[in-house]
N, C-alpha and C. Protein backbone atom coordinates (compact mmCIF):
# COMPACT_ATOMS: atom_id res chain seq x y z
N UNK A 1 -4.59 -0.66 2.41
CA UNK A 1 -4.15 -1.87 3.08
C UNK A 1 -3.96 -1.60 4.57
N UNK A 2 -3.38 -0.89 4.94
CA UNK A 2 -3.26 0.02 6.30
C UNK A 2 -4.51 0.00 7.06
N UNK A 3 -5.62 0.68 6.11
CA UNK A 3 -7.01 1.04 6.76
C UNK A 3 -7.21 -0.54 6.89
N UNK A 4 -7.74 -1.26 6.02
CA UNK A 4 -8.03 -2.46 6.26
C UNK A 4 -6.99 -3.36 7.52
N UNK A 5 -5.70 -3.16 8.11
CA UNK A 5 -5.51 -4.02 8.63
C UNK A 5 -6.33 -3.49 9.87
N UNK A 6 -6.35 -2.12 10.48
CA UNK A 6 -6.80 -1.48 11.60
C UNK A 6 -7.93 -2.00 11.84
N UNK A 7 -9.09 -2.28 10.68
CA UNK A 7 -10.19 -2.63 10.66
C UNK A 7 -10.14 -4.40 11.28
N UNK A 8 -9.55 -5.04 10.82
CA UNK A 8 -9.08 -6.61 11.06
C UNK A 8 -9.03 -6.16 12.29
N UNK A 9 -8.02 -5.32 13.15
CA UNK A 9 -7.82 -5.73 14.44
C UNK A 9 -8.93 -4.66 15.39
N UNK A 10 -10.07 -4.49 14.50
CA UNK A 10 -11.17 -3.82 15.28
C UNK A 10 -10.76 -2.36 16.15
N UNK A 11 -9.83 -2.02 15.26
CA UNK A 11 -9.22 -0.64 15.79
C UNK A 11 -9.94 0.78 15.11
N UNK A 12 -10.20 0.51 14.56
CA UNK A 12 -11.64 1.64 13.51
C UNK A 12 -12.42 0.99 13.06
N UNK A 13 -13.95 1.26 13.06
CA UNK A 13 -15.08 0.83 12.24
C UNK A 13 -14.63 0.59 10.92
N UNK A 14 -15.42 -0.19 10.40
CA UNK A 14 -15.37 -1.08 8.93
C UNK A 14 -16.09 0.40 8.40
N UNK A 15 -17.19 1.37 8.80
CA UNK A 15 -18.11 1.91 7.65
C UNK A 15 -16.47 3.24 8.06
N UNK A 16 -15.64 3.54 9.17
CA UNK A 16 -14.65 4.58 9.16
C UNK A 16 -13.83 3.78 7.86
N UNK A 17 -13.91 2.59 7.74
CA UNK A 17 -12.81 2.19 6.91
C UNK A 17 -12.87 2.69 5.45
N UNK A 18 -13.96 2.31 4.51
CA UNK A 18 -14.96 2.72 3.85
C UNK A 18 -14.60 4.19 3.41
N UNK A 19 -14.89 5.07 4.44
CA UNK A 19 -14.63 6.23 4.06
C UNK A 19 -12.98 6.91 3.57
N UNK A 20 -12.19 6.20 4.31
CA UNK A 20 -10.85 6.13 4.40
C UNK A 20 -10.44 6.05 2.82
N UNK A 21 -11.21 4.74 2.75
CA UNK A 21 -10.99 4.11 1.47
C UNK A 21 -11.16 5.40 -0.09
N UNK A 22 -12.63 5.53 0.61
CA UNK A 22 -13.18 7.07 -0.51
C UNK A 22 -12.35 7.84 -0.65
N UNK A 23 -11.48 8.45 0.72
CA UNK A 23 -11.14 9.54 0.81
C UNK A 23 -9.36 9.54 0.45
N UNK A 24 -8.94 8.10 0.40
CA UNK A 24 -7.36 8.39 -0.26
C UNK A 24 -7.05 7.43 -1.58
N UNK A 25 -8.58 7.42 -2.28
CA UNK A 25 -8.45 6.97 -3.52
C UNK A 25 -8.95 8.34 -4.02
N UNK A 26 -9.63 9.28 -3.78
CA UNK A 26 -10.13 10.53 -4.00
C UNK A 26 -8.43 11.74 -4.29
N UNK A 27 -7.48 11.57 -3.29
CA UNK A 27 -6.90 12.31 -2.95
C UNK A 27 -5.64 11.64 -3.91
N UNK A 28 -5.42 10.15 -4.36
CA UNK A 28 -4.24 9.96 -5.12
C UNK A 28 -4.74 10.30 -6.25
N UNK A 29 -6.14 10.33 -6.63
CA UNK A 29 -6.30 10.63 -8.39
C UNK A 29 -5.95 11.97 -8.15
N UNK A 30 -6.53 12.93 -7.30
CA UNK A 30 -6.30 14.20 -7.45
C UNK A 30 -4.82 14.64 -7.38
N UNK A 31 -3.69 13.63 -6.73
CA UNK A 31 -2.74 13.85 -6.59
C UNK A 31 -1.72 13.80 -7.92
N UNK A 32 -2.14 12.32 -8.61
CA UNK A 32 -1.60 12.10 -9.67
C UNK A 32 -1.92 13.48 -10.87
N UNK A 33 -3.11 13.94 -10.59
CA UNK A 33 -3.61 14.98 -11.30
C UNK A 33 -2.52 16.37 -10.95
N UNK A 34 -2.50 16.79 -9.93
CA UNK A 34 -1.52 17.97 -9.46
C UNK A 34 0.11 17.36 -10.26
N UNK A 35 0.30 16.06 -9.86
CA UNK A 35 1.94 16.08 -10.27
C UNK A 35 1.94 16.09 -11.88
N UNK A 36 0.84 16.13 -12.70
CA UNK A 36 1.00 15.71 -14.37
C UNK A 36 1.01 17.59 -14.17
N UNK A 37 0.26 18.34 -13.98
CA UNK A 37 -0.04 19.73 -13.78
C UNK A 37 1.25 20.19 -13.42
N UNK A 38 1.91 20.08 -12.52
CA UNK A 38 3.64 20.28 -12.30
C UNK A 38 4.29 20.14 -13.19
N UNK A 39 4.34 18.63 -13.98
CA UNK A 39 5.26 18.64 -15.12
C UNK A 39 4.83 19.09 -16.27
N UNK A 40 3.56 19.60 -16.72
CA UNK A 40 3.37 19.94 -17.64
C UNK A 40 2.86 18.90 -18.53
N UNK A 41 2.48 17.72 -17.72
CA UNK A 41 1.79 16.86 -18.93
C UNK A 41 0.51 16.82 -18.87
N UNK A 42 -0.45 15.75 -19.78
CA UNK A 42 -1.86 16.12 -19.76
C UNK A 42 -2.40 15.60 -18.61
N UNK A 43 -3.37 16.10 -18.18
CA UNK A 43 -4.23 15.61 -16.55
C UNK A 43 -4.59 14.24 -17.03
N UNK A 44 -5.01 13.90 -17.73
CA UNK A 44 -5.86 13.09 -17.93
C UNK A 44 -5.04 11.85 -18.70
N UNK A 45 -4.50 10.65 -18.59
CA UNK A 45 -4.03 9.88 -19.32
C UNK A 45 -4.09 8.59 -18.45
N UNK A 46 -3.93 7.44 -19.10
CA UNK A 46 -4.36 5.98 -18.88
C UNK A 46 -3.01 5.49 -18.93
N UNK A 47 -2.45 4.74 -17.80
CA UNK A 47 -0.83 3.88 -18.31
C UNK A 47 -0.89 3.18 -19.50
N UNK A 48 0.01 2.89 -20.17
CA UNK A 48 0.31 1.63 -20.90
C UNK A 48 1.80 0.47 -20.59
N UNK A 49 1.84 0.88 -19.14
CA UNK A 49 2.88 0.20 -19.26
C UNK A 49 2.65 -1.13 -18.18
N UNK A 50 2.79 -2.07 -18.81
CA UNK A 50 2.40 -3.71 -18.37
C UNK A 50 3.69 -3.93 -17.14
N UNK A 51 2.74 -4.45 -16.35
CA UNK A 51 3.14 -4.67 -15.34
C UNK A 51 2.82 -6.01 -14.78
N UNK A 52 3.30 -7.31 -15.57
CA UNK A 52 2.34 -8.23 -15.46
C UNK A 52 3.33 -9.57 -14.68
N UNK A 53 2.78 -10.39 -14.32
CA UNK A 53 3.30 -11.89 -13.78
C UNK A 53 3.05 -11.89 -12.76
N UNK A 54 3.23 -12.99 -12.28
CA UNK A 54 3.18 -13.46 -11.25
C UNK A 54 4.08 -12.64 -9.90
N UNK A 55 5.63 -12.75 -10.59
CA UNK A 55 6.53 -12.64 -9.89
C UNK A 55 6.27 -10.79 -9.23
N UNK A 56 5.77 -9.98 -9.90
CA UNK A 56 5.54 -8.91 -10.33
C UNK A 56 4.06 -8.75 -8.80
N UNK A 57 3.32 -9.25 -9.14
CA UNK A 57 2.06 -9.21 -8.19
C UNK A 57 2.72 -9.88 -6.35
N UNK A 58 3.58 -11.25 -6.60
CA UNK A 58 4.00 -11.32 -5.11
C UNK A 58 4.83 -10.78 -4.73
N UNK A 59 5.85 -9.64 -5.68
CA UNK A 59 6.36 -8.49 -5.17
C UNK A 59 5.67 -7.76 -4.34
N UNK A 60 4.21 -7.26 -5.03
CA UNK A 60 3.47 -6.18 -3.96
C UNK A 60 2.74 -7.19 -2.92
N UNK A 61 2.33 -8.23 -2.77
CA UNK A 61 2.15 -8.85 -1.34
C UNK A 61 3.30 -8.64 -0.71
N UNK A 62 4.74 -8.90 -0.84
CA UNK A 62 5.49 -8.91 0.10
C UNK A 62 5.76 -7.38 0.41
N UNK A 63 5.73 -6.48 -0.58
CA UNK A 63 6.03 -5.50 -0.10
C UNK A 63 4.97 -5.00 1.14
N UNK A 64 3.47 -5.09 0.63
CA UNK A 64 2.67 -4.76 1.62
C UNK A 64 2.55 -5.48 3.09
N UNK A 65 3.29 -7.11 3.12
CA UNK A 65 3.20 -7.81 4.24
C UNK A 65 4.50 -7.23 5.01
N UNK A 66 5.01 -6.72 4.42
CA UNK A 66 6.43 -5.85 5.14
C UNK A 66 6.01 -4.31 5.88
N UNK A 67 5.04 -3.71 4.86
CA UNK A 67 4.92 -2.46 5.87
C UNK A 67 3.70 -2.50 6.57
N UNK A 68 3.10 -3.40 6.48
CA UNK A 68 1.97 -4.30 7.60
C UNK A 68 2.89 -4.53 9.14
N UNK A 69 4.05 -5.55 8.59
CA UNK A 69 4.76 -5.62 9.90
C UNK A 69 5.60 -4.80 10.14
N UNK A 70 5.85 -3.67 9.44
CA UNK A 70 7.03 -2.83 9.92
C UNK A 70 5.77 -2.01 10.96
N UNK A 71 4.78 -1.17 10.58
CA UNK A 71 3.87 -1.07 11.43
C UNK A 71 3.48 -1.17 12.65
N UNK A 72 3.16 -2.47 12.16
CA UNK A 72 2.69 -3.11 13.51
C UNK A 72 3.64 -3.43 14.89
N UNK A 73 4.72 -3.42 14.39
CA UNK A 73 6.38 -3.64 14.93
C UNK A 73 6.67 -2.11 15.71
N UNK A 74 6.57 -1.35 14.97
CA UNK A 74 6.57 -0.11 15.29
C UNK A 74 5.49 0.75 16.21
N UNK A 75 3.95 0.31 16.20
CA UNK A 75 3.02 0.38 17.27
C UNK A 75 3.72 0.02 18.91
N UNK A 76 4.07 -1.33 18.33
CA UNK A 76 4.02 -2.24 19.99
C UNK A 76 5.31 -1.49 20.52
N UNK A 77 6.88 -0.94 19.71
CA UNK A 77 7.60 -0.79 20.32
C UNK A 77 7.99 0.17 20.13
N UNK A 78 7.80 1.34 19.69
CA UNK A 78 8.12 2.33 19.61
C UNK A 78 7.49 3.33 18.62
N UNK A 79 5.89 3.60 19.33
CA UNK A 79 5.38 3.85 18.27
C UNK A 79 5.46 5.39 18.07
N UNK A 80 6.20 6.31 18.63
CA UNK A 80 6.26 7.38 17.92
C UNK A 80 7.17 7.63 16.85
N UNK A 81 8.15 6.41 16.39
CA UNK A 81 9.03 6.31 15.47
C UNK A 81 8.32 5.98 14.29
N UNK A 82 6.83 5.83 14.35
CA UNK A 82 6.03 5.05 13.49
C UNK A 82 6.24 5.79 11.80
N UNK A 83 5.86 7.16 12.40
CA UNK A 83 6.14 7.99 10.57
C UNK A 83 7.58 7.88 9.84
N UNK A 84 8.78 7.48 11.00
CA UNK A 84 10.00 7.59 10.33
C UNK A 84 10.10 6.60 9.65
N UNK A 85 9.40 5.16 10.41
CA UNK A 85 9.75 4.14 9.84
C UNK A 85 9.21 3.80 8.62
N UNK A 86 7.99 4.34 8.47
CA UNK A 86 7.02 3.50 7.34
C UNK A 86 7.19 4.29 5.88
N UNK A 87 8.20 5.50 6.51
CA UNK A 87 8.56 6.50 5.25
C UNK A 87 9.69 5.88 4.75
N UNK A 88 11.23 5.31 6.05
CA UNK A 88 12.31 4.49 5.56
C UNK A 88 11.78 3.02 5.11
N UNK A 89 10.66 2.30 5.13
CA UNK A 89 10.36 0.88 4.72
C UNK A 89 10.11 1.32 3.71
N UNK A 90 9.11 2.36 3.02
CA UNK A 90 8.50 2.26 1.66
C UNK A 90 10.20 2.60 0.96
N UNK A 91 10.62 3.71 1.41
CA UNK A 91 11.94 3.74 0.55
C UNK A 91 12.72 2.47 -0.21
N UNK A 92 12.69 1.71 1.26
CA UNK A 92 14.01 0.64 1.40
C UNK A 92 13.31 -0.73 0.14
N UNK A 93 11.72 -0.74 0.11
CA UNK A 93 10.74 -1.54 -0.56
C UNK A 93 11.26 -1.20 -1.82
N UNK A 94 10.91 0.27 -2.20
CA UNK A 94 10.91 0.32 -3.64
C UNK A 94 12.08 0.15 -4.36
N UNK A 95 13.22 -0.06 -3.56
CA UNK A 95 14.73 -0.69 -4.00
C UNK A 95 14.44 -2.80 -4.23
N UNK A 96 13.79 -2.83 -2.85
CA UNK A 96 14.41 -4.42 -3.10
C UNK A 96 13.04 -5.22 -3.38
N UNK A 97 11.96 -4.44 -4.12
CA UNK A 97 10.63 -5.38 -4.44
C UNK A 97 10.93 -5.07 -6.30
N UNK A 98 10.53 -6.26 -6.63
CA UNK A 98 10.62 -6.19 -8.45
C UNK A 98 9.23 -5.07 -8.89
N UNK A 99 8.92 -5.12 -8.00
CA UNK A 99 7.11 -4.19 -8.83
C UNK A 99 7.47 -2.33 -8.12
N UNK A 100 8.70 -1.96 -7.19
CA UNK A 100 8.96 -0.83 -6.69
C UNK A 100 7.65 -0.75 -5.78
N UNK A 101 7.45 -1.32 -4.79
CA UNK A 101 6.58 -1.49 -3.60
C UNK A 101 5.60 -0.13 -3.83
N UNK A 102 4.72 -0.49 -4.55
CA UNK A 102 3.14 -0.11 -4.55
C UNK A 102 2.57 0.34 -3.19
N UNK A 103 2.10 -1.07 -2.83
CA UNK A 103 1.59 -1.29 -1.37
C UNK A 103 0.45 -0.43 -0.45
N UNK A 104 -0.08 -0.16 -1.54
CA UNK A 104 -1.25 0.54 -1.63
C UNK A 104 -2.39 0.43 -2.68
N UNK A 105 -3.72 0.32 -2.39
CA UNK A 105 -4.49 0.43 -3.80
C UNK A 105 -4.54 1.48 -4.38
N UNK A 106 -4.81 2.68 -3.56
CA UNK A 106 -5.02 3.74 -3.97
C UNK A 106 -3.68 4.31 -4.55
N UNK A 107 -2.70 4.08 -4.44
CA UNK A 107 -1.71 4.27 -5.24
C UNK A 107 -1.90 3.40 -6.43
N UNK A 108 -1.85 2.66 -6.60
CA UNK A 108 -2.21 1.75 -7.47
C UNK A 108 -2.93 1.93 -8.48
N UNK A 109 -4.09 2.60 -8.48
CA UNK A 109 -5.22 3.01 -9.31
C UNK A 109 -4.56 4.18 -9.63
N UNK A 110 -3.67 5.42 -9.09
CA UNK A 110 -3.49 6.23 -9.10
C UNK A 110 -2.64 6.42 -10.50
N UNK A 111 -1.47 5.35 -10.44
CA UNK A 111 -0.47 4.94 -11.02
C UNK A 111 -1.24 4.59 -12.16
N UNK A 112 -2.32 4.14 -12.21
CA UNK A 112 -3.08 3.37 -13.39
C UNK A 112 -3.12 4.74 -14.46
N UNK A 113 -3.44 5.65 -13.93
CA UNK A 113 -3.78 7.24 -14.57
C UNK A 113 -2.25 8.31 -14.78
N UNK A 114 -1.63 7.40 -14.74
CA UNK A 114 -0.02 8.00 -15.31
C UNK A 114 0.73 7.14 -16.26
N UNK A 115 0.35 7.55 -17.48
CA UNK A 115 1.45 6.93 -18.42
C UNK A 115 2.80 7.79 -18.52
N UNK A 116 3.32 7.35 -17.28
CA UNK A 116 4.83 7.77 -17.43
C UNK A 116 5.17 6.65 -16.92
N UNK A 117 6.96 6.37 -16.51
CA UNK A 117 7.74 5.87 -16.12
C UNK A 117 7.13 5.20 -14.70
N UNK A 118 6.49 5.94 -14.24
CA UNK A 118 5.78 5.42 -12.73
C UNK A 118 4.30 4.66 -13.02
N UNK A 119 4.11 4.38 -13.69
CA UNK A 119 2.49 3.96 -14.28
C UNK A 119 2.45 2.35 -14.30
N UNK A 120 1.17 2.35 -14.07
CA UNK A 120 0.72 0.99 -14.10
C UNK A 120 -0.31 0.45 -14.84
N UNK A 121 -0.47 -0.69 -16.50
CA UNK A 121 -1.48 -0.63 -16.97
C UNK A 121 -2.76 -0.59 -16.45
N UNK A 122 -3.84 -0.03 -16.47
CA UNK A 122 -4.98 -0.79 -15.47
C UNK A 122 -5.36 -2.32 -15.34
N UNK A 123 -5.11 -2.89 -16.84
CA UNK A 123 -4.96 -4.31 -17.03
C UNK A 123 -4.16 -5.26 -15.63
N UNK A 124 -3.08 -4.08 -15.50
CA UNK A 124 -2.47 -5.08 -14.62
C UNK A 124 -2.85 -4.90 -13.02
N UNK A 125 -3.54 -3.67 -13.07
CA UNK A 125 -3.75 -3.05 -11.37
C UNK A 125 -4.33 -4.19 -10.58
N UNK A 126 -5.49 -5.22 -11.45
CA UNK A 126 -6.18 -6.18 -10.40
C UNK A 126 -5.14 -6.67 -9.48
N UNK A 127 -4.57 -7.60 -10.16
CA UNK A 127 -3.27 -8.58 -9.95
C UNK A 127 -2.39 -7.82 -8.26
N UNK A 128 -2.22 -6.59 -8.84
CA UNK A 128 -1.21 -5.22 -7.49
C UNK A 128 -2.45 -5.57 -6.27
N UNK A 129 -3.37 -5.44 -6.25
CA UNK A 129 -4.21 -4.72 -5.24
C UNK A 129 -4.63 -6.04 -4.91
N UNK A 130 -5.16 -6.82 -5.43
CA UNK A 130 -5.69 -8.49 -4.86
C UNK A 130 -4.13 -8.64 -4.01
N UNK A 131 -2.75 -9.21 -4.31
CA UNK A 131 -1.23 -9.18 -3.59
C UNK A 131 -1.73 -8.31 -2.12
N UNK A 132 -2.01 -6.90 -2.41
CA UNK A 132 -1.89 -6.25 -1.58
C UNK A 132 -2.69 -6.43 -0.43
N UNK A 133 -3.72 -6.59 -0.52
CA UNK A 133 -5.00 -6.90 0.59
C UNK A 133 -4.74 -8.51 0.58
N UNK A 134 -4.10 -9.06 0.20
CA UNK A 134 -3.44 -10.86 0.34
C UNK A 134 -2.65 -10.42 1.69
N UNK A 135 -1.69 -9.60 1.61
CA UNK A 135 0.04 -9.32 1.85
C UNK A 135 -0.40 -8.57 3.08
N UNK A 136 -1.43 -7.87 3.14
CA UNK A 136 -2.29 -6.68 4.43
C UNK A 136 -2.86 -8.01 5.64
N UNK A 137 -3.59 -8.88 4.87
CA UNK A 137 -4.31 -9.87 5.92
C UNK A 137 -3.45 -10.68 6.53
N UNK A 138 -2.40 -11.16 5.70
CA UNK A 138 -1.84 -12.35 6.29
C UNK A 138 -0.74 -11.28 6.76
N UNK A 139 -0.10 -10.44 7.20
CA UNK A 139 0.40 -9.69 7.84
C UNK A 139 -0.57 -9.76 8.97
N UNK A 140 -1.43 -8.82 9.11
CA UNK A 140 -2.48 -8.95 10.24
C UNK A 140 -2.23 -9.45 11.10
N UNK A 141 -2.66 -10.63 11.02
CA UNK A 141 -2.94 -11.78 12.00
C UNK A 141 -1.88 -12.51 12.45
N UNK A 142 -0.55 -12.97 11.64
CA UNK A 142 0.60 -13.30 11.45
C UNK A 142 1.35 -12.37 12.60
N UNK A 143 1.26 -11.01 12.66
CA UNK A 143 2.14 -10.05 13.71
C UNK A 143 0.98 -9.79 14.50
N UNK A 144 -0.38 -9.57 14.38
CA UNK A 144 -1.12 -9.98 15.70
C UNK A 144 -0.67 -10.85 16.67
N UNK A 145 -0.32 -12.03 16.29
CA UNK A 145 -0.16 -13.15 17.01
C UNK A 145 1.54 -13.04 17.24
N UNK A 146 2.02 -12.71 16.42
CA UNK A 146 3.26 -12.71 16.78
C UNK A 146 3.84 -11.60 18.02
N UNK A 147 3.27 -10.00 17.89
CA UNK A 147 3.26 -9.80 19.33
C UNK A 147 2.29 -8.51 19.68
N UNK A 148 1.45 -9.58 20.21
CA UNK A 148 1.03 -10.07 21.32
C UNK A 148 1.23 -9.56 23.23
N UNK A 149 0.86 -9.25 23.60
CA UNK A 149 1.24 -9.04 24.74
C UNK A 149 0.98 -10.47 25.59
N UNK A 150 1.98 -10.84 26.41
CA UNK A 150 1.68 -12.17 27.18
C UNK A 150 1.98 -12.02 28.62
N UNK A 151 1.33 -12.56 29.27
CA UNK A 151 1.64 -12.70 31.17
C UNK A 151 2.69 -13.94 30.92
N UNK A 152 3.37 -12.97 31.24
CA UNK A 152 4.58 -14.91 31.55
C UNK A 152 5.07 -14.79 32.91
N UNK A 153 4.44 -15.57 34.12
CA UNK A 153 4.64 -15.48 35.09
C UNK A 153 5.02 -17.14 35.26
């Protein structure tokens, strides 16, 4: 969602985006893979745990339209605070979003391949990731416009 908003505001190529895309859906399966390897469970497993509604899917739009604008908020005004912040938003998300702020696909899919407590059916992943690239765009453009640099003379 991240890569894609950069791309919206023509800040990296669409084919850099692409790769982005390859390369941290590549790195959460492998990741989800290392943490089952840590605990000792099997590499390989499918969620079963339903993650379904409505209410559940515009959780992860809002969560993702939040660290869209925490972001983007954080570029214009202080952007070397940028890693503190987007590490304290996802925190502060996965407290006050009903779905524990996803806000990522590649997490998302990732989560799909952990039937534990953190897992997400794949059944339900469409629903997460459509929210999310919803919650990424209309963020976008929404704090594009909102700021903005202006001559106010």
């Amino acid at each position: 969602a991240v890569s894609l908003m950069f791309a919206l505001r023509r800040e990296i190529a669409w084919r850099t985006t692409a790769a982005y895309a390859v390369a941290q859906l590549a790195g959460a399966v492998i990741g989800v893979w290392a943490a089952h390897a840590m605990f000792g469970e099997a590499l390989f497993q499918v969620s079963t745990k339903l993650r379904d509604g409505p209410a559940q899917a515009f959780s992860e739009g809002v969560a993702t339209f939040g660290l869209i604008a925490a972001i983007l908020g954080s570029i214009r005004f202080r952007p070397d605070a940028t890693p503190m912040i987007v590490g304290l938003y996802i925190t502060s998300a996965y407290w006050f979003t009903a779905s524990t702020s996803f806000a990522n696909p590649a997490v998302t899919i990732a989560r799909a391949l952990s039937n534990t407590f953190a897992g997400i059916a794949p059944s339900s992943a469409p629903a997460f990731i459509a929210a999310q690239l919803v919650g990424a765009v209309v963020a976008t453009f929404l704090f594009g416009w909102l700021l903005q640099e202006r001559d106010i003379r």
